[in-house]
N, C-alpha and C. Protein backbone atom coordinates (compact mmCIF):
# COMPACT_ATOMS: atom_id res chain seq x y z
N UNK A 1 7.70 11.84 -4.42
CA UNK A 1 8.69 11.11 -5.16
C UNK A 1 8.67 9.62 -4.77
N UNK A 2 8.66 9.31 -3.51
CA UNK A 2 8.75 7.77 -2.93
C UNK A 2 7.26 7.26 -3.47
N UNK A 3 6.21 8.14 -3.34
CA UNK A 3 4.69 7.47 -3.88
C UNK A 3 5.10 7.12 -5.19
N UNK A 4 5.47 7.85 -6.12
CA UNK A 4 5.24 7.64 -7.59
C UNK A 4 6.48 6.58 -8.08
N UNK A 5 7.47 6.23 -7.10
CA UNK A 5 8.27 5.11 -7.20
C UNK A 5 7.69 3.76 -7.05
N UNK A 6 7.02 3.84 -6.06
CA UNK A 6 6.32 2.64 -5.43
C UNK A 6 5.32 2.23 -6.36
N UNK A 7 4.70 3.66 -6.88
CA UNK A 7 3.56 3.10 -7.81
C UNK A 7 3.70 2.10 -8.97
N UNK A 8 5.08 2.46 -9.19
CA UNK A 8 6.26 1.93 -10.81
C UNK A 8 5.48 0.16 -10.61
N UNK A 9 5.80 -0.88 -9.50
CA UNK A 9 5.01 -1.95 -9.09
C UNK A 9 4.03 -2.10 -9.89
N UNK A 10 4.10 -3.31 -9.90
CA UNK A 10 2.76 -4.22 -10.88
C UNK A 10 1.75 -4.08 -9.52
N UNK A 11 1.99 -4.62 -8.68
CA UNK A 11 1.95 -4.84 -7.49
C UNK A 11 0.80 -3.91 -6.61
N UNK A 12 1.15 -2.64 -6.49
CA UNK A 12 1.05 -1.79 -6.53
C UNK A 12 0.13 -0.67 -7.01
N UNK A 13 -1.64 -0.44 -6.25
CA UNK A 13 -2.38 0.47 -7.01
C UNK A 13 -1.85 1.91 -7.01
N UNK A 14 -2.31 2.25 -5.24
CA UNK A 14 -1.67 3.26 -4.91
C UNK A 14 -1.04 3.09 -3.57
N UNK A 15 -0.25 4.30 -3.05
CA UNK A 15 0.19 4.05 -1.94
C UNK A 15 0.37 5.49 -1.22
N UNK A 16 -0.09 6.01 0.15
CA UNK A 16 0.44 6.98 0.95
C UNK A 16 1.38 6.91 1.62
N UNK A 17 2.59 7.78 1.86
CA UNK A 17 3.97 7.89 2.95
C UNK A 17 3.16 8.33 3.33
N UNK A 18 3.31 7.72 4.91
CA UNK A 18 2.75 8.95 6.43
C UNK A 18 4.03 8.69 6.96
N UNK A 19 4.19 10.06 8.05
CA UNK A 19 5.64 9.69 9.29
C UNK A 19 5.92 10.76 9.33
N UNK A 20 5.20 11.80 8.86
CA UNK A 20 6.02 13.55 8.85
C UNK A 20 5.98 13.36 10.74
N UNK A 21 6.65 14.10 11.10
CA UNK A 21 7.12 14.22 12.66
C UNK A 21 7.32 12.90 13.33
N UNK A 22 7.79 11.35 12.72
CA UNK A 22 7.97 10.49 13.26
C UNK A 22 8.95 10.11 13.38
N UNK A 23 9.41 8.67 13.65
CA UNK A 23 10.77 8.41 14.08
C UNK A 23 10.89 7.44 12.38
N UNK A 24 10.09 6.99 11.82
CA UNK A 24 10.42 6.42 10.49
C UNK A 24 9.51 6.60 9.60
N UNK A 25 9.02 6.90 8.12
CA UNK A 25 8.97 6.40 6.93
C UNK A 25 7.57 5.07 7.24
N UNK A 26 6.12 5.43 6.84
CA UNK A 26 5.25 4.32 6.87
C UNK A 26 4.68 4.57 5.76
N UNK A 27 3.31 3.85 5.56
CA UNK A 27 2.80 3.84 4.51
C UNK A 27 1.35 3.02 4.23
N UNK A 28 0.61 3.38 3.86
CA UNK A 28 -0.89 3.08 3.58
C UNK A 28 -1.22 2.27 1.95
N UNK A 29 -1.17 1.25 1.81
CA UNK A 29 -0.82 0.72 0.51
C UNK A 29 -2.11 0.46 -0.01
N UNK A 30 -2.26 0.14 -1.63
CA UNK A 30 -3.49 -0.56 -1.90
C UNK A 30 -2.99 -1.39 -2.89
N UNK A 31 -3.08 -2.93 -3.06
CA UNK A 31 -2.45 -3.49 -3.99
C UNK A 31 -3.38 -3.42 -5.53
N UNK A 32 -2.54 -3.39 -6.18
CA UNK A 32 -3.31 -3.85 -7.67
C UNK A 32 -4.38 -5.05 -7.75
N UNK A 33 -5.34 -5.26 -7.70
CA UNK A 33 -5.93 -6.16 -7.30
C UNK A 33 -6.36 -7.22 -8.69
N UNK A 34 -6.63 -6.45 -9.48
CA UNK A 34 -6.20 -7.12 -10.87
C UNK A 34 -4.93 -8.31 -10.92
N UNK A 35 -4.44 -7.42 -10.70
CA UNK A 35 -2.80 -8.01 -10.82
C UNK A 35 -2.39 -8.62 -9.81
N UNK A 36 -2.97 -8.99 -8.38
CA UNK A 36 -2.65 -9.94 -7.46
C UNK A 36 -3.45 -10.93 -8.20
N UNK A 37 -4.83 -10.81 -8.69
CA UNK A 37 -5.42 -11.78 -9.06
C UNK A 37 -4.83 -12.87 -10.18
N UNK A 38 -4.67 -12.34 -10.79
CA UNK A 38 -3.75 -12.84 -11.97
C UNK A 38 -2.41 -13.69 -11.28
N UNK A 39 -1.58 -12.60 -10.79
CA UNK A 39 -0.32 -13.68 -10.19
C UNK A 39 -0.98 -14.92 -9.31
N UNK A 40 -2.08 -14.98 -8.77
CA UNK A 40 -2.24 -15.67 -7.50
C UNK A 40 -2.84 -16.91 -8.64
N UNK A 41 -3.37 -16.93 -9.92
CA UNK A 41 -3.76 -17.75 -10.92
C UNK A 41 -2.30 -18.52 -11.31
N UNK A 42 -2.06 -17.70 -11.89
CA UNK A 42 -0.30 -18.03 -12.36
C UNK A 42 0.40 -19.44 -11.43
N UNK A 43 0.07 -18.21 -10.24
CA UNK A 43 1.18 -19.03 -9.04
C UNK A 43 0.72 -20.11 -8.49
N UNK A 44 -0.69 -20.49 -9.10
CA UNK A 44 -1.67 -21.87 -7.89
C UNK A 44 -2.25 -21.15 -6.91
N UNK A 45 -2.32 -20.34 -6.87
CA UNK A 45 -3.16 -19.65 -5.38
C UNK A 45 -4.21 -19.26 -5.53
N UNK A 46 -5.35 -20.24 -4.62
CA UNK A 46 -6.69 -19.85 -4.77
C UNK A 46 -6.95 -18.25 -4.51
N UNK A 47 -8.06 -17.49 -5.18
CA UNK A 47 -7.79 -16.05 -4.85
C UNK A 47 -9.54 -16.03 -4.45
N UNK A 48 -9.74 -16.05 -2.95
CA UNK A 48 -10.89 -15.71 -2.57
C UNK A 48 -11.59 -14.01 -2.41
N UNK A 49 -11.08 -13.40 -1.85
CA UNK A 49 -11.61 -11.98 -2.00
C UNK A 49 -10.39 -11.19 -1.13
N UNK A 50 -10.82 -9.70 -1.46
CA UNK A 50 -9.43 -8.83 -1.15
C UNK A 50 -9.20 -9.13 0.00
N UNK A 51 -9.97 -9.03 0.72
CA UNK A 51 -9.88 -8.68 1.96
C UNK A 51 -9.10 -9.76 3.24
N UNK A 52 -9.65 -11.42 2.59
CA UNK A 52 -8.83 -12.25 2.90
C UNK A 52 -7.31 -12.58 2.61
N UNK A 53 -6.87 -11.61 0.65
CA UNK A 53 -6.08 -12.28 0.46
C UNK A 53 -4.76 -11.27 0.85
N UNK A 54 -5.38 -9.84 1.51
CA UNK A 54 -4.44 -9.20 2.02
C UNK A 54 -3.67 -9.82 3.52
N UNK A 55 -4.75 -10.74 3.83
CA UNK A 55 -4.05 -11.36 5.16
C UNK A 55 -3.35 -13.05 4.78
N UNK A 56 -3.03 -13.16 3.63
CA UNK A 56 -2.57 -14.42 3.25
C UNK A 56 -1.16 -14.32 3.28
N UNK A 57 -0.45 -15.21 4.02
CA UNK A 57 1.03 -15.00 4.24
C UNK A 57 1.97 -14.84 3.17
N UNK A 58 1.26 -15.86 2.01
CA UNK A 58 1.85 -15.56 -0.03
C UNK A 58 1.87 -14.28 -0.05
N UNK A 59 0.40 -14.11 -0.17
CA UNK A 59 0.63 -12.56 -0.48
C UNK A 59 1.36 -11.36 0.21
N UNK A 60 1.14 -11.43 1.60
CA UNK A 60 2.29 -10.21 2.35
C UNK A 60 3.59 -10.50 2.33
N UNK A 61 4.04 -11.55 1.70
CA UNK A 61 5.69 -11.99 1.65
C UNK A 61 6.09 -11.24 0.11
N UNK A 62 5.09 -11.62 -0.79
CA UNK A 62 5.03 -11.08 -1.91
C UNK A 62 5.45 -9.58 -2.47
N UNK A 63 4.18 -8.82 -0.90
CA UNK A 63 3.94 -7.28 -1.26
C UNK A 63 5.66 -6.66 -0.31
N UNK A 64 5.84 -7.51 0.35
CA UNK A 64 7.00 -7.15 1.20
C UNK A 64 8.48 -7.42 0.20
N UNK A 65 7.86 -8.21 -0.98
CA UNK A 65 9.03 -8.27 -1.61
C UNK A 65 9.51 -6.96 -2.49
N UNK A 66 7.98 -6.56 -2.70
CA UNK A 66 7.93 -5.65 -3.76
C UNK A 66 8.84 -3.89 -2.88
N UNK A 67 8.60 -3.77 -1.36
CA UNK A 67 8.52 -2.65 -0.72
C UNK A 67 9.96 -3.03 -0.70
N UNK A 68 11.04 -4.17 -0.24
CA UNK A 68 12.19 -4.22 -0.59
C UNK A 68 12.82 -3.89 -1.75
N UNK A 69 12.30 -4.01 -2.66
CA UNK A 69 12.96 -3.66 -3.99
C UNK A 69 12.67 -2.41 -4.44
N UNK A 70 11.92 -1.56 -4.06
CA UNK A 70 11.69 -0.19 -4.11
C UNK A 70 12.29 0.95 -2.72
N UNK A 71 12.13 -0.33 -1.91
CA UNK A 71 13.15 1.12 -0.85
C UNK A 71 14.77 0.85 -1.11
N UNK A 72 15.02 0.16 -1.75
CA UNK A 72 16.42 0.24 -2.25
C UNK A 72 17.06 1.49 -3.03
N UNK A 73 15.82 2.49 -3.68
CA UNK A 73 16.08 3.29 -3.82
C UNK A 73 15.95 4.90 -3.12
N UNK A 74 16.02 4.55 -2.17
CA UNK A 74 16.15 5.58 -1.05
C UNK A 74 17.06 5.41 0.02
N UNK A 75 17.16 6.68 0.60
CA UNK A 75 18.24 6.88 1.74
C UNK A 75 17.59 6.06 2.82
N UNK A 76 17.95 5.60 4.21
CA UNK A 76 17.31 4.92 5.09
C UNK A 76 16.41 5.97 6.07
N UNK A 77 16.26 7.27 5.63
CA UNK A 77 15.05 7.74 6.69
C UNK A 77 13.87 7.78 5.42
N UNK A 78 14.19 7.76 4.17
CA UNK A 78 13.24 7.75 3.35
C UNK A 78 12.48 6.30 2.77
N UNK A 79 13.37 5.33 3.43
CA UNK A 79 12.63 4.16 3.19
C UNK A 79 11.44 3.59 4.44
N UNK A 80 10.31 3.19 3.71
CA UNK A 80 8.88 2.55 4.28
C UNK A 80 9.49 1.52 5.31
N UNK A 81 9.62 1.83 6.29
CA UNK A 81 10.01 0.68 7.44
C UNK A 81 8.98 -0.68 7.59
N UNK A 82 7.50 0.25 7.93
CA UNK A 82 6.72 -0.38 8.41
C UNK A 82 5.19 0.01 7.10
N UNK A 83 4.25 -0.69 6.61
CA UNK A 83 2.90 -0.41 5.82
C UNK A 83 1.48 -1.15 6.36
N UNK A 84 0.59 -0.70 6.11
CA UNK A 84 -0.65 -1.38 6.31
C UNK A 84 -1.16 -1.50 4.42
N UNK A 85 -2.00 -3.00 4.69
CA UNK A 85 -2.16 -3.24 3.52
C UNK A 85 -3.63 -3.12 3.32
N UNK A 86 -4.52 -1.64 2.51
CA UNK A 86 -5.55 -1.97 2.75
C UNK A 86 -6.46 -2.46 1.67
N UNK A 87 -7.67 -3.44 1.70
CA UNK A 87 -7.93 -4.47 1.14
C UNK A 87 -9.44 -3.96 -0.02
N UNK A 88 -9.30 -2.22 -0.52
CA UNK A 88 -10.10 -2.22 -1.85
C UNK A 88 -8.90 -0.82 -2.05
N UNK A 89 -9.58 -0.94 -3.49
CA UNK A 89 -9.20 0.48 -4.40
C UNK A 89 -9.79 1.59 -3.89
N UNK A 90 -8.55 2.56 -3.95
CA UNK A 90 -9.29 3.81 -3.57
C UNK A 90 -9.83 4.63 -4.78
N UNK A 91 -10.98 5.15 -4.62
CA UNK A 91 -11.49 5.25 -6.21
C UNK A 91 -12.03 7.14 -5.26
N UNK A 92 -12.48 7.84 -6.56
CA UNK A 92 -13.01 9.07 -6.14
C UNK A 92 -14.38 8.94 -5.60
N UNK A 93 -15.15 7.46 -5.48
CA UNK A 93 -16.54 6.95 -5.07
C UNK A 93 -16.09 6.95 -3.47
N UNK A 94 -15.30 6.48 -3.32
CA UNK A 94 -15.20 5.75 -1.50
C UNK A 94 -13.93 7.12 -1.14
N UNK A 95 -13.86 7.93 -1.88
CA UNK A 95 -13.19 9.48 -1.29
C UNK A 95 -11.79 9.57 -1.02
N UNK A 96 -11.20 9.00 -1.19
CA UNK A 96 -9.72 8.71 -1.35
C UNK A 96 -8.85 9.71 -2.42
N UNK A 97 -9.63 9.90 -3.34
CA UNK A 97 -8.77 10.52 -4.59
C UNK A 97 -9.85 12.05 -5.31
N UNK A 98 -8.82 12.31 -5.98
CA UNK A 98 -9.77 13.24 -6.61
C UNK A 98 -10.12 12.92 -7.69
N UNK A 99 -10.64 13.81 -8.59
CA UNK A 99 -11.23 13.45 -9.96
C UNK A 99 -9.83 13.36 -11.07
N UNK A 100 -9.32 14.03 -10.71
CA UNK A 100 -7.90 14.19 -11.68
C UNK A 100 -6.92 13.28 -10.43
N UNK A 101 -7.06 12.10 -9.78
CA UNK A 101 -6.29 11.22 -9.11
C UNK A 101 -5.40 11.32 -8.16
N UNK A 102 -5.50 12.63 -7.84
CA UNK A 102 -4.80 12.74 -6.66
C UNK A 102 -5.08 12.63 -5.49
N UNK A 103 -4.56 12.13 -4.58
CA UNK A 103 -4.73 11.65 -3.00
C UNK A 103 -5.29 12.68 -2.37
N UNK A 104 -6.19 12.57 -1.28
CA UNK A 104 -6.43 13.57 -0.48
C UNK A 104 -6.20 13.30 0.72
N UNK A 105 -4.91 13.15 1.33
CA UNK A 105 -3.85 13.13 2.42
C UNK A 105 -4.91 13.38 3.51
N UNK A 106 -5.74 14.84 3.61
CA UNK A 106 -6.45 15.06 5.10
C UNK A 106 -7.40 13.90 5.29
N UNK A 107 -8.28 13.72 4.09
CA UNK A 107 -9.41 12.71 4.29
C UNK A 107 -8.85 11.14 4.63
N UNK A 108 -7.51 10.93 4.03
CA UNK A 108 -6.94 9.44 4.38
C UNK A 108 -6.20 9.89 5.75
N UNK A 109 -5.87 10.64 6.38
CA UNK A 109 -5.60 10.83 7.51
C UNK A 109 -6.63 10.32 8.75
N UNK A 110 -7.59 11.02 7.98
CA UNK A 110 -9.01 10.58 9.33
C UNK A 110 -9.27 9.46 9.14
N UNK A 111 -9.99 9.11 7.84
CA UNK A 111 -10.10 7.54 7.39
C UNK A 111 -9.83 6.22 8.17
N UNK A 112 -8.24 6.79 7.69
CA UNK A 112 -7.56 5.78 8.65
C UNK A 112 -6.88 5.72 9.98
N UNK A 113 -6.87 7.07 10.26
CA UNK A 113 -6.61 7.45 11.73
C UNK A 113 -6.30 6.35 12.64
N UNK A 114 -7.21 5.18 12.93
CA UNK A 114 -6.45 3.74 13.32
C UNK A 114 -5.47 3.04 13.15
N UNK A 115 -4.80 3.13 11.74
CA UNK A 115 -4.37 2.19 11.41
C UNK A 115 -3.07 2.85 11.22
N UNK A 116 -3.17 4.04 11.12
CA UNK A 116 -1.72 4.78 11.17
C UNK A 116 -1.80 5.35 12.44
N UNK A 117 -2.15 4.91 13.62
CA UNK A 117 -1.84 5.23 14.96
C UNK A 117 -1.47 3.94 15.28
N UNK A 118 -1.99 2.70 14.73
CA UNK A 118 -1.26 1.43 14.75
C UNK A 118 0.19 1.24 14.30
N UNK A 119 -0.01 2.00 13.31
CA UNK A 119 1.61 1.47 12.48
C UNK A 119 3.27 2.46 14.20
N UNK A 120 2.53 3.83 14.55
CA UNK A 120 3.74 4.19 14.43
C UNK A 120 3.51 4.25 16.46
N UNK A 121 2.58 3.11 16.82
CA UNK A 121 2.66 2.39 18.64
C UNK A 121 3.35 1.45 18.91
C-alpha cells in the first residue's frame, strides 16, 4: 500500500519499504528519470547523468519533498523515516522486477544488502 502511494509521484519510478523487524519504516527509491530530467530543464538545472544528479543537493531536497508529502499519509510507524536514492531504473534486464512488474524483494534484498544495512546503522 505505502509502495503504490509513493509511486502516485511524478517523481517517483519505483520504490521498496524495507524495516520488517526494525525500529522504523526505510526505503530503496528509484527516481523517474525522465521526469527529473525534464524538471531539472524547466528549473535551470544542468542535468549531467543519474548517478551524479542523485547526489545533487536540488535534487535530494526535491525527492525529500516529494517523501514528505506522501508520508503524510500514513501513521508514524508507517512513514519512510530514512531512503537511499538509487541512481538507474530497475528494469526486468538488471533483475529487479519481473516480467509482469513486480518487485522481487529477495533479489533487492541481496543486491543491496549494503545500502540497507547502511540505512538502518
Amino acid at each position: 500500500m505505502i509502495q503504490e502511494k509513493f509511486k502516485e509521484s511524478s517523481f517517483i519510478d519505483n520504490i521498496i519499504v524495507i524495516g520488517e523487524n526494525q525500529k522504523f519504516a526505510a526505503a530503496l527509491l528509484v527516481p523517474d528519470f525522465n521526469h527529473l530530467k525534464s524538471w531539472c530543464s524547466i528549473k535551470g538545472h544542468e542535468y549531467t547523468s543519474n548517478s551524479e544528479m542523485i547526489k545533487n543537493p536540488i535534487v535530494i531536497k526535491r525527492i525529500q519533498k516529494e517523501v514528505d508529502k506522501y508520508n503524510k499519509y500514513f501513521g508514524d510507524t508507517e512513514k519512510i523515516k530514512k531512503y537511499e536514492i538509487i541512481d538507474f531504473e530497475w528494469t526486468e534486464q538488471t533483475g529487479e522486477i519481473t516480467p509482469t512488474l513486480k518487485l522481487k524483494r529477495i533479489f533487492i534484498y541481496e543486491k543491496y544488502k549494503n545500502r540497507i544495512d547502511k540505512i538502518f546503522t
